[in-house]
Protein backbone atom coordinates (compact mmCIF):
# COMPACT_ATOMS: atom_id res chain seq x y z
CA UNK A 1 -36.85 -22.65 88.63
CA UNK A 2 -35.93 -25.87 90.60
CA UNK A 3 -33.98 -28.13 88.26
CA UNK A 4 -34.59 -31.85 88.53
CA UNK A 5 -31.57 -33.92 90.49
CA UNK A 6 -30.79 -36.11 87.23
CA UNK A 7 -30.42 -32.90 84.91
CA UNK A 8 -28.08 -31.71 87.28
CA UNK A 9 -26.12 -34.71 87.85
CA UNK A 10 -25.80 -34.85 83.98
CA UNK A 11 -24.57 -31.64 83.96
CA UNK A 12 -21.79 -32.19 86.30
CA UNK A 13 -21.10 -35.75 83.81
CA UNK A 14 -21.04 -32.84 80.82
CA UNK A 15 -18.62 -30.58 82.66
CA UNK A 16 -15.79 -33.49 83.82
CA UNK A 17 -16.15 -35.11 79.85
CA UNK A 18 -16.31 -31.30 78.66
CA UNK A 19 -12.79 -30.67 81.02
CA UNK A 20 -11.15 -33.55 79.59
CA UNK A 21 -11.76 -32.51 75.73
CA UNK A 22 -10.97 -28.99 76.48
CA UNK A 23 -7.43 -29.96 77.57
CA UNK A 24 -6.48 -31.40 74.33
CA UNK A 25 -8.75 -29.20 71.58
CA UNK A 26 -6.97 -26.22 71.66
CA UNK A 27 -3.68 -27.67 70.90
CA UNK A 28 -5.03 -31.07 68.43
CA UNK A 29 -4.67 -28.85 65.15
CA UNK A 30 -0.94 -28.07 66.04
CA UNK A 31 -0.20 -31.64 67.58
CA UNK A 32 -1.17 -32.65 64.18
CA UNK A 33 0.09 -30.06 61.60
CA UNK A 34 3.39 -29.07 63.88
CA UNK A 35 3.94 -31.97 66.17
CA UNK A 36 3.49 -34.55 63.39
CA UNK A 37 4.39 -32.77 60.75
CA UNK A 38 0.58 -33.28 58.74
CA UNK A 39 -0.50 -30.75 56.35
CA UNK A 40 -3.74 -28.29 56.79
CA UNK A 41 -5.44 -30.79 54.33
CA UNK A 42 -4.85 -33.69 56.54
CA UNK A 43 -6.49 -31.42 59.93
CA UNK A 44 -9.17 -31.01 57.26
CA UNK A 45 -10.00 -34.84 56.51
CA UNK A 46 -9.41 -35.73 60.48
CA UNK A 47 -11.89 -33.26 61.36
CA UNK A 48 -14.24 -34.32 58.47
CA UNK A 49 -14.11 -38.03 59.57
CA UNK A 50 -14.62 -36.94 63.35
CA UNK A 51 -17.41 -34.40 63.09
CA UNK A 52 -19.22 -37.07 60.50
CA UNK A 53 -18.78 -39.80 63.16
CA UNK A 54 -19.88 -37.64 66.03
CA UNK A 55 -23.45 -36.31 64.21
CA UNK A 56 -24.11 -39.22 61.88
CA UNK A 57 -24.27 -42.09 64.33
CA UNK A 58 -26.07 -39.99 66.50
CA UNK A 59 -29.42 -40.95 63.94
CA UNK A 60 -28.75 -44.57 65.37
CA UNK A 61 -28.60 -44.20 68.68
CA UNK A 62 -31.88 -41.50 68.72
CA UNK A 63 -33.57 -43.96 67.02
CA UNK A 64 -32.46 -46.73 69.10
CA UNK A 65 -33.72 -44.72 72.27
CA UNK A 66 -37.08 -44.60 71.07
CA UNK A 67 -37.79 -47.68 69.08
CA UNK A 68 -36.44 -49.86 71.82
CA UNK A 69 -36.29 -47.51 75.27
CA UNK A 70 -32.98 -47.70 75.60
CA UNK A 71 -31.45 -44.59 76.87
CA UNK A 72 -29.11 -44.58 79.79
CA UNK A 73 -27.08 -47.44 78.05
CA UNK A 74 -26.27 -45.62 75.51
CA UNK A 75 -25.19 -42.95 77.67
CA UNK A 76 -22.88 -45.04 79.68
CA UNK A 77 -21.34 -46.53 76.79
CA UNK A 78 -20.58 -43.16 74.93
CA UNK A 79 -19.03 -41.50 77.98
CA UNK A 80 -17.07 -44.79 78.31
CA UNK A 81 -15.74 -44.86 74.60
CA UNK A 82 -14.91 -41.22 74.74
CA UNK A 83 -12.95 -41.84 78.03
CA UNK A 84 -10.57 -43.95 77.10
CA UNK A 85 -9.90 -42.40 73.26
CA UNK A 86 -8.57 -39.46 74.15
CA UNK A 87 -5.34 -40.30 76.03
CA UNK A 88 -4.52 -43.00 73.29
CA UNK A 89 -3.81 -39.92 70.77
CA UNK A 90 -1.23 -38.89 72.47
CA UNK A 91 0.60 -42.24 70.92
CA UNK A 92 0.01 -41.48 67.81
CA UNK A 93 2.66 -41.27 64.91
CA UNK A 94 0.64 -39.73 62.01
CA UNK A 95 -2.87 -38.42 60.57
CA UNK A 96 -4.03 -42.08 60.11
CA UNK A 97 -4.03 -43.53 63.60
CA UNK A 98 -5.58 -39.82 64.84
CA UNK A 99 -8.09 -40.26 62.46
CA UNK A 100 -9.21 -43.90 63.78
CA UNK A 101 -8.51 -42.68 67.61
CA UNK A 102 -10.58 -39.25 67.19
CA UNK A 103 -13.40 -41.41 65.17
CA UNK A 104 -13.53 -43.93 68.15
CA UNK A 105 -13.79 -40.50 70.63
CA UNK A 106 -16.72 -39.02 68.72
CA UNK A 107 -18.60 -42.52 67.98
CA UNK A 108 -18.83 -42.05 71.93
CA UNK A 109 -20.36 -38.45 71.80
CA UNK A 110 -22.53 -40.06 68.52
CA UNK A 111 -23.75 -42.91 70.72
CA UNK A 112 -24.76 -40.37 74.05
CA UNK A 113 -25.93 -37.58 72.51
CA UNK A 114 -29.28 -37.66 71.23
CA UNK A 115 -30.37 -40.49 74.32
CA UNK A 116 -29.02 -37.36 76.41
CA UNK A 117 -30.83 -34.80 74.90
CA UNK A 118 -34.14 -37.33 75.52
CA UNK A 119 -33.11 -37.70 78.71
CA UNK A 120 -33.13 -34.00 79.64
CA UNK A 121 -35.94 -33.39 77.93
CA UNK A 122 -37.65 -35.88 79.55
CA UNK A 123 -37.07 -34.52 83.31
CA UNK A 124 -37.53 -31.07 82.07
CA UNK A 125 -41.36 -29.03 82.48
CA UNK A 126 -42.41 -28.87 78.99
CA UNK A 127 -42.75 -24.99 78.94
CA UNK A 128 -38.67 -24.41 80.22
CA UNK A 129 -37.37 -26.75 78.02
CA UNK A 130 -35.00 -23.68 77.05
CA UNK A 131 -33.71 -22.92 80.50
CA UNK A 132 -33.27 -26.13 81.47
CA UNK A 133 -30.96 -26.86 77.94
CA UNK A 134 -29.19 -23.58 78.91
CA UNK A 135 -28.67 -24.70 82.43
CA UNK A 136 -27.01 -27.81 81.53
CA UNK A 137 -25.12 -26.13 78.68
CA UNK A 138 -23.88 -23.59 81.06
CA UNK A 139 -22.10 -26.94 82.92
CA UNK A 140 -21.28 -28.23 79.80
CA UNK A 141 -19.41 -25.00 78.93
CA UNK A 142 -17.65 -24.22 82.07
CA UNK A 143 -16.20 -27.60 82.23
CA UNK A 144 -14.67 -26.50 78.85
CA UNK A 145 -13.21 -23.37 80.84
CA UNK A 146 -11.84 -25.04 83.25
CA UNK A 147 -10.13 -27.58 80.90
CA UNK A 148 -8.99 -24.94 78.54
CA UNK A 149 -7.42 -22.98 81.92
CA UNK A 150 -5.85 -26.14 83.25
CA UNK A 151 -4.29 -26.51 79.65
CA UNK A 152 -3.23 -22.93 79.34
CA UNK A 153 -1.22 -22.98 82.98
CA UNK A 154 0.43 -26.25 81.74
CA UNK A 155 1.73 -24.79 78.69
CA UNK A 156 2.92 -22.12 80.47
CA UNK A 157 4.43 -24.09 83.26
CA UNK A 158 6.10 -26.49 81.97
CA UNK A 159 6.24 -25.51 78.19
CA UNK A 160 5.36 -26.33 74.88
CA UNK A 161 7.51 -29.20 73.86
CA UNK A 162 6.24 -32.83 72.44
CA UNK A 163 6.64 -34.40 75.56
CA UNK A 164 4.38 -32.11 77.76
CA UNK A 165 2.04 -32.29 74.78
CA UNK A 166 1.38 -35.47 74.53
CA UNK A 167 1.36 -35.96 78.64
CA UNK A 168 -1.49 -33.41 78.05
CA UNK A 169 -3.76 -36.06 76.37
CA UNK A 170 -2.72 -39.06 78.55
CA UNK A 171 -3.99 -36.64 81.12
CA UNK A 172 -7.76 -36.46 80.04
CA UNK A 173 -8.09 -39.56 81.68
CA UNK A 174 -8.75 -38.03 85.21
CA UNK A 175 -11.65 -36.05 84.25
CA UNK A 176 -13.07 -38.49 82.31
CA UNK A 177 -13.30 -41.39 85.09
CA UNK A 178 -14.71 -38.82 87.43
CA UNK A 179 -17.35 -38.04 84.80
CA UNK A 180 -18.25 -41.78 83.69
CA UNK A 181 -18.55 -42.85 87.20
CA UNK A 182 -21.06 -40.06 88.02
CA UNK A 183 -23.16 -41.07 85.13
CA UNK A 184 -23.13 -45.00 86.39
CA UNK A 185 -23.91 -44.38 89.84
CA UNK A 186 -25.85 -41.46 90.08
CA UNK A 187 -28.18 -40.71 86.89
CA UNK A 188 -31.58 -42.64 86.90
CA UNK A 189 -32.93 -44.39 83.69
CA UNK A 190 -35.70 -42.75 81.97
CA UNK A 191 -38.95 -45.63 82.20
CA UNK A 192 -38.51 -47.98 79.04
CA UNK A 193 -41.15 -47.19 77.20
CA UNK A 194 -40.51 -47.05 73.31
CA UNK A 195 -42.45 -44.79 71.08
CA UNK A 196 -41.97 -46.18 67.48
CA UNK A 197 -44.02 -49.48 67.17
CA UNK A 198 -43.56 -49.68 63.53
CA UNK A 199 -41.11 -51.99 61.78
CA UNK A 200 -39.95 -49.08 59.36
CA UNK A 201 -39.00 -45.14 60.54
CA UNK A 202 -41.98 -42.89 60.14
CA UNK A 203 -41.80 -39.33 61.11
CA UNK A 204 -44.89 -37.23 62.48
CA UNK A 205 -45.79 -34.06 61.17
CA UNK A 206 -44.28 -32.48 63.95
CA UNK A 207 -41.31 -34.26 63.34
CA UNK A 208 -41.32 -33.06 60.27
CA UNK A 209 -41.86 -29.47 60.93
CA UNK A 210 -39.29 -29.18 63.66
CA UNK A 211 -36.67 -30.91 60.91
CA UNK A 212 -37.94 -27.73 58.63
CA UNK A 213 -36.87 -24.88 60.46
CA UNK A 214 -33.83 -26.98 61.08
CA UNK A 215 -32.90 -26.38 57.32
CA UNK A 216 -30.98 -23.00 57.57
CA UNK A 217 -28.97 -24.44 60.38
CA UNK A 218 -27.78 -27.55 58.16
CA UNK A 219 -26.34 -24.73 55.20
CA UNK A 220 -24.92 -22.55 57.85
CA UNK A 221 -22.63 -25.15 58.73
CA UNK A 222 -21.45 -25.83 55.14
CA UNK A 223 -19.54 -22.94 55.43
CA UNK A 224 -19.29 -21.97 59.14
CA UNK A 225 -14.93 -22.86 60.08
CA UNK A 226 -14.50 -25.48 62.12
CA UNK A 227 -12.84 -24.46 65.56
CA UNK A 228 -9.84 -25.88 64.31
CA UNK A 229 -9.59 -23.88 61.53
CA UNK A 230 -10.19 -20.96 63.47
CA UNK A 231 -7.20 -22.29 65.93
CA UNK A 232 -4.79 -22.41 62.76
CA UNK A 233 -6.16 -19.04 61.51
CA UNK A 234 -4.60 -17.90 65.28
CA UNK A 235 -1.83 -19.37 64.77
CA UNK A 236 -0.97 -18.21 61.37
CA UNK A 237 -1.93 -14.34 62.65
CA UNK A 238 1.39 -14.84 65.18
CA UNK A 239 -0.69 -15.97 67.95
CA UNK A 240 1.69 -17.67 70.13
CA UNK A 241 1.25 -21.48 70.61
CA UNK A 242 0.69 -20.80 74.69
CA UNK A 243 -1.82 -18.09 74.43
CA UNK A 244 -4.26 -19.89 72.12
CA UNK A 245 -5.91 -22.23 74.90
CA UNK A 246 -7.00 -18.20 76.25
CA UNK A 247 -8.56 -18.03 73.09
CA UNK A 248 -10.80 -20.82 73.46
CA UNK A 249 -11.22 -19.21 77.26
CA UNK A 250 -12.81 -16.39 75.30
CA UNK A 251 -15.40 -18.34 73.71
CA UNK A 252 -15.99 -20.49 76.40
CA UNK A 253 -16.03 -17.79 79.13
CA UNK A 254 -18.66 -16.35 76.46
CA UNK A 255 -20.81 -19.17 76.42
CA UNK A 256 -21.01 -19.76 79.69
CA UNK A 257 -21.75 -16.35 80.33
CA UNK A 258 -25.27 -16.46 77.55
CA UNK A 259 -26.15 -20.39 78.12
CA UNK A 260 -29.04 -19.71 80.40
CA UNK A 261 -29.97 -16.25 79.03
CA UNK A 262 -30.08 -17.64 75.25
CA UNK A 263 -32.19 -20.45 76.51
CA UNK A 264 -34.52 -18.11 78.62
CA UNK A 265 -35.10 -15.81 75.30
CA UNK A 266 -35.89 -19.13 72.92
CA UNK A 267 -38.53 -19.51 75.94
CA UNK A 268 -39.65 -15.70 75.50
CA UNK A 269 -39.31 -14.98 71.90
CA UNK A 270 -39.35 -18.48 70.34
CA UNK A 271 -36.34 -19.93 68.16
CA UNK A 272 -36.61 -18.22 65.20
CA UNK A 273 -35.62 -15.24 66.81
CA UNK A 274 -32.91 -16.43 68.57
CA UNK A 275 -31.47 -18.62 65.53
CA UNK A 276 -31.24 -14.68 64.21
CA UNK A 277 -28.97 -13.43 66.47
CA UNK A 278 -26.85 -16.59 66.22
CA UNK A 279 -26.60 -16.40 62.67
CA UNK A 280 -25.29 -12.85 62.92
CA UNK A 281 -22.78 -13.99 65.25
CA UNK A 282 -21.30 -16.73 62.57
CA UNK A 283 -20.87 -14.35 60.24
CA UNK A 284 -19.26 -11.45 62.46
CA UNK A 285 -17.03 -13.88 63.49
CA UNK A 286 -15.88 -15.07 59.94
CA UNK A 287 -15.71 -11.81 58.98
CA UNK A 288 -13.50 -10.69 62.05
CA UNK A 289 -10.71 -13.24 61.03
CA UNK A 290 -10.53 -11.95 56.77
CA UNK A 291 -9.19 -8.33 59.16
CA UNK A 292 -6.11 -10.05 59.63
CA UNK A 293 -4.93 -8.88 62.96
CA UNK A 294 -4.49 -11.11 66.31
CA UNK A 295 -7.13 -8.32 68.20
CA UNK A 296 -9.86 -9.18 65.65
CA UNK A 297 -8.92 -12.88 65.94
CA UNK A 298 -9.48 -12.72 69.49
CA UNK A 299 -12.68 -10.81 68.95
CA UNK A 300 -13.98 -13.60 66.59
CA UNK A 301 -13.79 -16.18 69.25
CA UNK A 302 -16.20 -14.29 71.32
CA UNK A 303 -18.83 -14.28 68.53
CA UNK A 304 -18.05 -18.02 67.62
CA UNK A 305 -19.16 -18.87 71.33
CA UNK A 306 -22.10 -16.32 71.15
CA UNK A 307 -23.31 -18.55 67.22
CA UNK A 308 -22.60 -21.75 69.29
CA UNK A 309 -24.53 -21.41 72.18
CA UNK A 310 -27.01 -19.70 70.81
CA UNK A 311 -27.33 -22.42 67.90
CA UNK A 312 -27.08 -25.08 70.11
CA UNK A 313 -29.89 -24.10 72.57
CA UNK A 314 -32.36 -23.22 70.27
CA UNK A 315 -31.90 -26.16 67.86
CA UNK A 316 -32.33 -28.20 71.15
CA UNK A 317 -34.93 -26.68 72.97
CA UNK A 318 -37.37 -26.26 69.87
CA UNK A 319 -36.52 -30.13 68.93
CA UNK A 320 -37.91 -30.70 72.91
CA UNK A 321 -40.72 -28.29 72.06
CA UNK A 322 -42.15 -29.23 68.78
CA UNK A 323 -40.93 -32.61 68.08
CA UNK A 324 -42.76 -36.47 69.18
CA UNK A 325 -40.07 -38.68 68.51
CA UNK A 326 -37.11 -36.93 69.92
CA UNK A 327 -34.45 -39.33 70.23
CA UNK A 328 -34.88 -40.01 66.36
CA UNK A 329 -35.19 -36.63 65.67
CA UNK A 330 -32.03 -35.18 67.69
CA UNK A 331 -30.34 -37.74 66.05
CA UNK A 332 -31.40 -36.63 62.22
CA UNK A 333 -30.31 -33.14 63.63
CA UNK A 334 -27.15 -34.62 64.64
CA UNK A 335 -26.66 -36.45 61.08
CA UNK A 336 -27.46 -33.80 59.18
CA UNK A 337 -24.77 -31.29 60.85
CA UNK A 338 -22.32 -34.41 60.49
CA UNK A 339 -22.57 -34.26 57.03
CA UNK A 340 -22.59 -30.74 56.21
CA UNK A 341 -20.28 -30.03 58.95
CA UNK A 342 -17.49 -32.49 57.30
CA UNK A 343 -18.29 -31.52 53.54
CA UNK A 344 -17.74 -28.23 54.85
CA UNK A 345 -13.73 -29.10 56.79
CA UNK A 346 -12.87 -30.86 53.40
CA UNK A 347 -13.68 -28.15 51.57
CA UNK A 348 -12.17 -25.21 53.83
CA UNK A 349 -8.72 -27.53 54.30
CA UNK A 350 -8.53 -28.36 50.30
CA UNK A 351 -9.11 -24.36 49.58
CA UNK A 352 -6.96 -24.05 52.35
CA UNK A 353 -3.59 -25.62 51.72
CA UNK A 354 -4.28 -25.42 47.41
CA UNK A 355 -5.27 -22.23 47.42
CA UNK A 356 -4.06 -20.38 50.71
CA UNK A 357 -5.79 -18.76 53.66
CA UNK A 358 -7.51 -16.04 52.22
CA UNK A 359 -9.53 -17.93 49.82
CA UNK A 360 -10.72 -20.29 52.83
CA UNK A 361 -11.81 -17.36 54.35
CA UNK A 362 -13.35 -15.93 51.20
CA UNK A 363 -15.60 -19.32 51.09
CA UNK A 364 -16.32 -19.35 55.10
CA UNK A 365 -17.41 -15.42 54.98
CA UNK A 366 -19.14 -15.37 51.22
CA UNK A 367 -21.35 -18.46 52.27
CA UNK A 368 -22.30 -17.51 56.04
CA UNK A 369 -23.14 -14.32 54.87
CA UNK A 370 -25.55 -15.37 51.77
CA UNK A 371 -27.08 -18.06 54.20
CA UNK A 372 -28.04 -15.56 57.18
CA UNK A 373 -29.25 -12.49 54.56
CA UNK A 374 -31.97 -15.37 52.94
CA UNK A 375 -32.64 -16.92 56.36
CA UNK A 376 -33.88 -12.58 57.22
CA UNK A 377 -36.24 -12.94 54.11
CA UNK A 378 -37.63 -15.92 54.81
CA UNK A 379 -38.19 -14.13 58.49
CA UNK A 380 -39.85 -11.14 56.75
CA UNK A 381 -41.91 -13.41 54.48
CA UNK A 382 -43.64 -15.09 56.90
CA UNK A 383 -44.22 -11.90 59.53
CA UNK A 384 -45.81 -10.43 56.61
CA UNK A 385 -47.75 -13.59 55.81
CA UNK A 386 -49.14 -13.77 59.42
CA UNK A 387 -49.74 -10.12 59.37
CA UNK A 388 -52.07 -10.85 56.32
CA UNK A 389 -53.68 -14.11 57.67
């Protein structure tokens, strides 16, 4: 499959931005909760505020992209925001000024995201949408390797003290300006040529039907732990502080490993069947961490990166697939995980530090699991429905 110039630029963009975040996610829970001395609540309501900033806006800017033709703006300007967030945590004093720093570094991802997706889609052959998502997830992913690698021989290096830590985050800023200038100089504008007319939103049926099978995916996520959560889970297992960036090697290694081949079976089989083996993933994973011990821990990273990617690609490519307005429609995807995603961090950090650790998990593993067993009967429903038809 040749891969359109553009696609592949943006993947190399994805993989320098993807470096940069890598370097500083494995260690942002304990910079917060150890480092600043926040509580498990507090990780809870900065990841809340992030992950709602980073979906929810996303709705603007898809609709933006398709009302107006406005794409590769937007994709500029969220590279640019992200950027130059990320080293200005390392300043930071308490929850309150992370919260307004990470919210600023995911209004970036929120104003490129859907206009990305678009674009991809856009110089991608209709029938490999799938492949081509994979392939640039597969960049995306190994830029997050080598980031979490990078991070892992620094902690190790030069150790684990507040200092090196927050030099960590000031250091983001390399990968980041090698990313933003590849996506000024060297990714073409899709042609401007808006979709919606109409002064008010309207969604097509198709619209509408790829937002239906998205439905599942929005619950999952009420319940699904956050990576950060996972991180603290590591942490409170005995994981030392300088072997959990490995841990995030293991999921990313994963990923990068099933990108193209989870994309390549959505092409094959179709998304429902692949949104079936990610679910089963999610839950393994939860269930992995109620064991207890740092082998299953590590074990549950692997099957958050196989949910993820899995998720991710199949969500994506079906959008590409089934959807006419897809800027405004990635971007209701994008919403809609925002705000499930960050009902869901509240709610695992309140249980969390009111309750303790095992009833998080309790909530995480009880929900996943109720969500994936009616997401196989709706499966079975409709294979016997067609069978009938």
């Amino acid at each position: 499959m040749k891969i359109d110039r553009n696609i592949v630029v943006l993947g190399f963009v994805s993989y320098f931005t993807d470096m940069a975040s890598a370097m500083i996610n494995p260690i942002f829970p304990i910079f917060l909760v150890t480092v600043l001395h926040q509580g498990v609540d507090k990780l809870g309501i900065v990841v809340a505020v992030a992950t709602f900033v980073s979906y929810a806006l996303r709705l603007i800017s898809g609709y933006i992209s398709d009302r107006y033709g406005v794409v590769k703006p937007l994709v500029v300007w969220g590279y640019a925001f992200s950027v130059f967030s990320k080293p200005l945590i390392g300043l930071s004093q308490d929850y309150k000024s992370v919260v307004v720093l990470k919210a600023v570094e995911r209004l970036g991802k929120a104003l490129r995201s859907a206009p990305k997706d678009s674009m991809i889609a856009h110089y991608s052959p209709k029938k490999l949408t799938g492949k081509t998502f994979g392939f640039h997830k597969t960049l995306d992913i190994a830029g997050e390797l080598s980031g979490t690698l990078l991070l892992f021989a620094t902690l190790l290096f030069f150790g684990q003290d507040e200092t090196v830590i927050r030099n960590i985050f000031y250091a983001t800023l390399i990968p980041g300006i090698i990313g933003l200038i590849l996506v000024i100089f060297f990714v073409e504008d899709v042609p401007k040529t808006p979709k919606i007319e109409q002064k008010s939103f309207k969604l097509t049926s198709n619209d509408k039907k790829a937002l239906k099978d998205l439905i599942f995916y929005f619950l999952f996520l009420l319940f699904m732990f956050n990576e950060a959560f996972f991180t603290m889970q590591a942490k409170e297992v005995g994981i030392a502080v300088v072997l959990i960036p490995l841990l995030y090697v293991v999921s990313t290694f994963t990923q990068t490993l099933t990108s193209y081949i989870s994309g390549a079976l959505v092409d094959r089989f179709g998304f429902s069947y692949v949104m079936l083996i990610a679910y089963l993933c999610g839950v393994v994973a939860q269930l992995l961490l109620w064991f207890d011990k740092p082998i299953f821990t590590w074990i549950a990273f692997m099957f958050m990166g196989l949910f993820t990617v899995a998720s991710l690609n199949a969500n994506r490519a079906m959008i590409a697939k089934v959807a006419d307005n897809r800027g405004s429609v990635y971007g209701i995807f994008y919403a809609s995980v925002a705000l499930l995603g960050a009902i869901g961090a509240v709610v695992s950090g309140f249980i969390w530090e009111k309750l303790g650790i095992e009833s998080a998990l309790m909530y995480a593993l009880v929900g996943t699991a109720a969500i994936f067993l009616l997401y196989v009967l709706k499966r079975i429903a409709e294979i016997k429905s067609n069978a009938n038809s």
